[in-house]
N, C-alpha and C. Protein backbone atom coordinates (compact mmCIF):
# COMPACT_ATOMS: atom_id res chain seq x y z
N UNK A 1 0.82 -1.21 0.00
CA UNK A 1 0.00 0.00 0.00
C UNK A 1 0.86 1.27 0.00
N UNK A 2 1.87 1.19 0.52
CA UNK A 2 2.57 2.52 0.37
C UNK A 2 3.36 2.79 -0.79
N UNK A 3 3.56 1.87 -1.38
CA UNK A 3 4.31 1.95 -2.85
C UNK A 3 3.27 2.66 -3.94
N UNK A 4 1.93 2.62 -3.27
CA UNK A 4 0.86 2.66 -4.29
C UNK A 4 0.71 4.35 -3.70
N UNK A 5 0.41 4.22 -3.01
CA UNK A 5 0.39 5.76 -1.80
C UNK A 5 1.96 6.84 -2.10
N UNK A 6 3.06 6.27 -2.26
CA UNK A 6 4.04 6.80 -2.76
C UNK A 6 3.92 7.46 -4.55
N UNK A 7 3.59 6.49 -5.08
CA UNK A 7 2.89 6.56 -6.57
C UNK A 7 2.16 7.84 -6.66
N UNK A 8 1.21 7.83 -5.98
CA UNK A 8 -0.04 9.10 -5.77
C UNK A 8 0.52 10.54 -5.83
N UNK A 9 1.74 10.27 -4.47
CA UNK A 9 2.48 11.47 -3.79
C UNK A 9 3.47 12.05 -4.93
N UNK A 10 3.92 11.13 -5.99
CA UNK A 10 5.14 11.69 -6.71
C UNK A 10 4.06 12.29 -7.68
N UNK A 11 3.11 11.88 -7.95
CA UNK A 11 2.34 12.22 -9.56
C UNK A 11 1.56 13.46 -8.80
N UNK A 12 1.44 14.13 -7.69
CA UNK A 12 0.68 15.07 -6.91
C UNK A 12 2.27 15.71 -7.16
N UNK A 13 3.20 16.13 -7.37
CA UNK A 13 4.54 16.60 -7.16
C UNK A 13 4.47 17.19 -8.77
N UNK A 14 4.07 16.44 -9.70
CA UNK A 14 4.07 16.66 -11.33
C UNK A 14 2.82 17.53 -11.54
N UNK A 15 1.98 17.58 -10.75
CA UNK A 15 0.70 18.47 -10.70
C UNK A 15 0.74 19.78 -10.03
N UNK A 16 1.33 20.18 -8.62
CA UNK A 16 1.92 21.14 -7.92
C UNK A 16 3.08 21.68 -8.65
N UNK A 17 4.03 21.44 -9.49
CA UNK A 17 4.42 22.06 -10.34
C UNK A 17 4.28 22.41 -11.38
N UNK A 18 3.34 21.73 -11.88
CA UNK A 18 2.98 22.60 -12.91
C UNK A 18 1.94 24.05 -13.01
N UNK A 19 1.40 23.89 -11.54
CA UNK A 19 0.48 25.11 -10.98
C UNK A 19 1.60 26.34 -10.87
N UNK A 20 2.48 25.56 -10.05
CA UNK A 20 3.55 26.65 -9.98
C UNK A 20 3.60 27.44 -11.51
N UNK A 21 4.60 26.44 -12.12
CA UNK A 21 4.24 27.28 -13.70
C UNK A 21 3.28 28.19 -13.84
N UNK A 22 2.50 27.96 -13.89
CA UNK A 22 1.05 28.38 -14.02
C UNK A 22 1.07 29.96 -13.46
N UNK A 23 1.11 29.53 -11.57
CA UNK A 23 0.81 30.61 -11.11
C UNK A 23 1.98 31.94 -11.58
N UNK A 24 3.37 31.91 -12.36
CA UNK A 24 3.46 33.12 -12.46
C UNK A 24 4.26 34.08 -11.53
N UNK A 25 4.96 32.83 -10.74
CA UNK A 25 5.57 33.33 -9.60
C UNK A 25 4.51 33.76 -8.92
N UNK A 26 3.88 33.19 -8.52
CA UNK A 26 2.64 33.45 -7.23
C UNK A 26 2.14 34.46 -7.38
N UNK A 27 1.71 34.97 -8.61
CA UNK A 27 1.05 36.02 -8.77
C UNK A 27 -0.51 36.18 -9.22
N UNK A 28 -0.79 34.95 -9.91
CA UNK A 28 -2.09 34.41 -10.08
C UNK A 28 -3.01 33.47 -9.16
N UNK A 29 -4.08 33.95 -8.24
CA UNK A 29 -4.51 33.67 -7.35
C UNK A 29 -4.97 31.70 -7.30
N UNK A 30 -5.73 31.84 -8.59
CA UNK A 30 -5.70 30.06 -8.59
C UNK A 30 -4.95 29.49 -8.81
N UNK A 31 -3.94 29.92 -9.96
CA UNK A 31 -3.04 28.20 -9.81
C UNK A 31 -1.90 28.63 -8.50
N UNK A 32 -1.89 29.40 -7.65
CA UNK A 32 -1.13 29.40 -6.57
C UNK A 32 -1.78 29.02 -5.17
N UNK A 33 -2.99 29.15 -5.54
CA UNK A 33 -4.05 28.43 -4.80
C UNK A 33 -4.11 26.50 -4.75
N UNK A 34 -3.60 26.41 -6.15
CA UNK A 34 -3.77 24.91 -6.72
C UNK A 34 -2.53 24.72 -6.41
N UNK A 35 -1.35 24.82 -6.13
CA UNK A 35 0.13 24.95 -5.84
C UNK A 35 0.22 24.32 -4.42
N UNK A 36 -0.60 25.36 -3.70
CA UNK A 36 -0.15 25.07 -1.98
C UNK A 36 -1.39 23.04 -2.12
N UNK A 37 -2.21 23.37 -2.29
CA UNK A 37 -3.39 22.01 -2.09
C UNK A 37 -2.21 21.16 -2.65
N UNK A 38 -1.80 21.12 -3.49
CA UNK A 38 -1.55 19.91 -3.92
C UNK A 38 0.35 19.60 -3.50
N UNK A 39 0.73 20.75 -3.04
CA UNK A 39 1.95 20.64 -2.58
C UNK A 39 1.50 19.85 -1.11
N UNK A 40 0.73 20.32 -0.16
CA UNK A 40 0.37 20.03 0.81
C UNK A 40 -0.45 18.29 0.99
N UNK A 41 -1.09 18.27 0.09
CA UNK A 41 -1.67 16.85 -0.47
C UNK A 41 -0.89 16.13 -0.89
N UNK A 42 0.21 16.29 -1.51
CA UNK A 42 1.65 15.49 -2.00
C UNK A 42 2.98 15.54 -0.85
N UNK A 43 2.72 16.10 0.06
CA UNK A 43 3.99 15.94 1.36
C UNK A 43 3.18 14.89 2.23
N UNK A 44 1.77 14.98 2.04
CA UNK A 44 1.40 14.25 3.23
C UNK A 44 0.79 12.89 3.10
N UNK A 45 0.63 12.40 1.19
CA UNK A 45 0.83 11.06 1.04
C UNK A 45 2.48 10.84 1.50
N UNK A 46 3.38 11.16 0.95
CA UNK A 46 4.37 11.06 1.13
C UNK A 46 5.21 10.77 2.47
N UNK A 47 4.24 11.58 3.57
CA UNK A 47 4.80 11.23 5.07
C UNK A 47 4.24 10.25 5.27
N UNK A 48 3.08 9.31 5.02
CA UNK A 48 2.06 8.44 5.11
C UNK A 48 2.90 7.38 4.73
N UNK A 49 3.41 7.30 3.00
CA UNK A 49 4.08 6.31 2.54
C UNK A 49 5.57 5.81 3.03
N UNK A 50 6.15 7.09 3.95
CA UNK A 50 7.53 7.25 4.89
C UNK A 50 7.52 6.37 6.28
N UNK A 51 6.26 5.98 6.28
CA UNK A 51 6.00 5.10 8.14
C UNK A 51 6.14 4.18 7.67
N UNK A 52 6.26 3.34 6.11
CA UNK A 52 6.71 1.77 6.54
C UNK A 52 8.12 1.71 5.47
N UNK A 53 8.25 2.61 4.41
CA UNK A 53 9.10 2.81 3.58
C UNK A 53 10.39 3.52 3.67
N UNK A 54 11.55 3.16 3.71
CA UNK A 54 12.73 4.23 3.97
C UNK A 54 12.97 5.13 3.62
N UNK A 55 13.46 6.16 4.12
CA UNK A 55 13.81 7.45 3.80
C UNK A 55 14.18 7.52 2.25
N UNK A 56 15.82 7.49 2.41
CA UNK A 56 15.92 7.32 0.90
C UNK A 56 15.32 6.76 0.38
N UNK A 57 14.72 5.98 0.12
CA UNK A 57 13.76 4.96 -1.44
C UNK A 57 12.92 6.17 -1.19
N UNK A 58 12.19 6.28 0.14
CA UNK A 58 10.62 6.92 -0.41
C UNK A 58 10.85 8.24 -0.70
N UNK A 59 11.90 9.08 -0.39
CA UNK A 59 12.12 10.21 -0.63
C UNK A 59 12.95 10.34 -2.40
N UNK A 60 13.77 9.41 -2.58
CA UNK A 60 13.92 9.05 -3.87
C UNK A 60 13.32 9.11 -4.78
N UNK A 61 12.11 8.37 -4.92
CA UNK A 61 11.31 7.75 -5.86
C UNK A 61 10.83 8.81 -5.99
N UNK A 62 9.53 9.08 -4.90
CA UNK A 62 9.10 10.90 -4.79
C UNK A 62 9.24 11.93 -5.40
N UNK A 63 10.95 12.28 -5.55
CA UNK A 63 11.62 13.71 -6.15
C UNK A 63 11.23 13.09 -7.85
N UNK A 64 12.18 11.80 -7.87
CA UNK A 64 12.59 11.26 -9.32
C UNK A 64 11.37 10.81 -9.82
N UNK A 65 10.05 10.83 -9.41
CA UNK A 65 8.70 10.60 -10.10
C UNK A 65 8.41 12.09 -10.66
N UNK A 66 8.51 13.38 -9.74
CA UNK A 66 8.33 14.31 -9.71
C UNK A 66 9.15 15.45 -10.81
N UNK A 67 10.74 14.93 -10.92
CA UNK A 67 11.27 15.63 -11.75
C UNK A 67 11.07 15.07 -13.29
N UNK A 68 11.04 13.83 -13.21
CA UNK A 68 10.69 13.17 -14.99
C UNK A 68 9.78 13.17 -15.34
N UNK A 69 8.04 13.56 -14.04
CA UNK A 69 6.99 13.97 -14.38
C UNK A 69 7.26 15.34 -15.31
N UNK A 70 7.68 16.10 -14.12
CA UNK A 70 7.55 17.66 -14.84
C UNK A 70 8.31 17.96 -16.13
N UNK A 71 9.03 17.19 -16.28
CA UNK A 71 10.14 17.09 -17.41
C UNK A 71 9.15 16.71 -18.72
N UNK A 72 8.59 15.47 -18.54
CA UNK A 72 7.24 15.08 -19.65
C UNK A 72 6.61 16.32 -20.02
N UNK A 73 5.66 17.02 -18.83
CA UNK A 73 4.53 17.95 -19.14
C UNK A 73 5.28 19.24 -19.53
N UNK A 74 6.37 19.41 -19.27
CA UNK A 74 7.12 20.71 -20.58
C UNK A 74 7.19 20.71 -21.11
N UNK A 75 7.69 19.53 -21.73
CA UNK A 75 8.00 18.86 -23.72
C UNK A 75 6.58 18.73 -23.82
N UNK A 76 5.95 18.09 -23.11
CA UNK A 76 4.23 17.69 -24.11
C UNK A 76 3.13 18.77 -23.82
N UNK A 77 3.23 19.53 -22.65
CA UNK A 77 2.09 20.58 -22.56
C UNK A 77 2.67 22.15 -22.91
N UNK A 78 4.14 22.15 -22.25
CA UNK A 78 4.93 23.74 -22.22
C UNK A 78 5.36 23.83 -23.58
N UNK A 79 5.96 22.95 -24.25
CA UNK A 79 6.26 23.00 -25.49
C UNK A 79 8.08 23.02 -25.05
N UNK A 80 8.21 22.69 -24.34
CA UNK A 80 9.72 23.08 -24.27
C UNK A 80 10.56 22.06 -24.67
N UNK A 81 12.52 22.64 -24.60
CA UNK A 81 12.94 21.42 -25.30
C UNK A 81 12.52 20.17 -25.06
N UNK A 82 12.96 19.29 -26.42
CA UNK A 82 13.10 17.53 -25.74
C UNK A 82 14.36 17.33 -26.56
N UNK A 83 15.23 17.48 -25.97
CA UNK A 83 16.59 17.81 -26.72
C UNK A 83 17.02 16.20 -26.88
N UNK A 84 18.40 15.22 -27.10
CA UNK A 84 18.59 14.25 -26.95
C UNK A 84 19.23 14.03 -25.92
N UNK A 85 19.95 14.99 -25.04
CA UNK A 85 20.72 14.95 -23.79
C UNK A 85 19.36 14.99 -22.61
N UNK A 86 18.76 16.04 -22.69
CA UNK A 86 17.45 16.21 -21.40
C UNK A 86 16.78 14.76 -21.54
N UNK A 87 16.70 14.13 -22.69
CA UNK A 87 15.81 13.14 -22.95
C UNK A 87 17.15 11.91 -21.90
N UNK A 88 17.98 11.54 -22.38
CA UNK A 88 19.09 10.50 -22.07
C UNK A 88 18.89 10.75 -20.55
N UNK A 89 19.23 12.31 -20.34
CA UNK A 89 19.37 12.56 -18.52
C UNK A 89 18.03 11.74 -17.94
N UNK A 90 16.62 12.42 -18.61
CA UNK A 90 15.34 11.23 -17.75
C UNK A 90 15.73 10.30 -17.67
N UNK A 91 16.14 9.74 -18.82
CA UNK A 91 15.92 7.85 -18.95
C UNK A 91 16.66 7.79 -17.83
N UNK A 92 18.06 8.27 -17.56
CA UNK A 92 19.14 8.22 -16.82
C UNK A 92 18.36 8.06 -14.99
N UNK A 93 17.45 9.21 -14.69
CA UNK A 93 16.80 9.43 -13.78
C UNK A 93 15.96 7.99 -14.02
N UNK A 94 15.02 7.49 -14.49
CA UNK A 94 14.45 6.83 -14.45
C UNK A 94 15.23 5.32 -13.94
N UNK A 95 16.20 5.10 -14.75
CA UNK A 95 17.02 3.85 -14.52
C UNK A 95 17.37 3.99 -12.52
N UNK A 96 17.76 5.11 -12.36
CA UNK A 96 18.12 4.83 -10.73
C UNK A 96 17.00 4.66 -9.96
N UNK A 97 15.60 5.10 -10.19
CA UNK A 97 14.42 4.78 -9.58
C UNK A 97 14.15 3.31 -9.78
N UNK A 98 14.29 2.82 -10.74
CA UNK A 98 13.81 1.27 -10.91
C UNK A 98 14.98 0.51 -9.83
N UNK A 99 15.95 1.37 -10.20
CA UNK A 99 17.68 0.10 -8.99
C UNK A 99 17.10 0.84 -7.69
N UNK A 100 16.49 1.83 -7.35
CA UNK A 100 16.03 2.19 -6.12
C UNK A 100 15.12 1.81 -5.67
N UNK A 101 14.00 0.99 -6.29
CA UNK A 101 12.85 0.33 -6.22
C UNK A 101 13.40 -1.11 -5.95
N UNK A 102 14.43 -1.81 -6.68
CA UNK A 102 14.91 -3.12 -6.70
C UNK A 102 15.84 -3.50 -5.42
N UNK A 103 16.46 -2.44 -5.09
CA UNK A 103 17.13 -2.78 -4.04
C UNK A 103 16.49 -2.41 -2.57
N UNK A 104 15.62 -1.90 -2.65
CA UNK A 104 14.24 -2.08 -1.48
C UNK A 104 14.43 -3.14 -0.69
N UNK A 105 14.96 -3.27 0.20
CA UNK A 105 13.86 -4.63 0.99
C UNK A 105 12.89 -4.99 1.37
């Protein structure tokens, strides 16, 4: 259950930043509104999924769900690069989440 609950917390991390985007440097009342909820809703699956899961893994997985999320929704929603290096660096990110997932006990 907490792997699944961890899951939730990193993809709530890809959603809170992209509000950020959004808000404009906190200058636009809803998506900075949508920023704090879901920042706050994504720390606290996350402390939830931290009572049976280790620090590093669950704090790991978390960031590295969170940064290759937001990395996706720039290239596919922001329009921004998808260069062949930013692209290699995810995969790169991705590969240590799976050996961080595997070496779990």
């Amino acid at each position: 259950m907490a792997w699944v609950v961890l899951l939730f917390a990193g993809l709530l991390e890809i959603v809170w930043a992209y509000f950020m985007k959004l808000s404009e440097g906190f200058t636009k009342l809803i998506p900075t509104v949508l920023t704090l909820f879901f920042v706050l809703l994504s720390f606290f699956l996350l402390s939830y999924a931290m009572k049976t899961l280790p620090l590093g893994t669950a704090y790991t997985i978390w960031a590295g769900i969170g940064v290759v999320g937001s990395f996706v929704v720039g290239v596919l929603v922001l329009g921004e690069s998808a260069s062949p290096i930013r692209i290699i660096a995810a995969l790169l990110i991705v590969t240590g989440l799976i050996l961080m997932k595997v070496s779990t006990d």
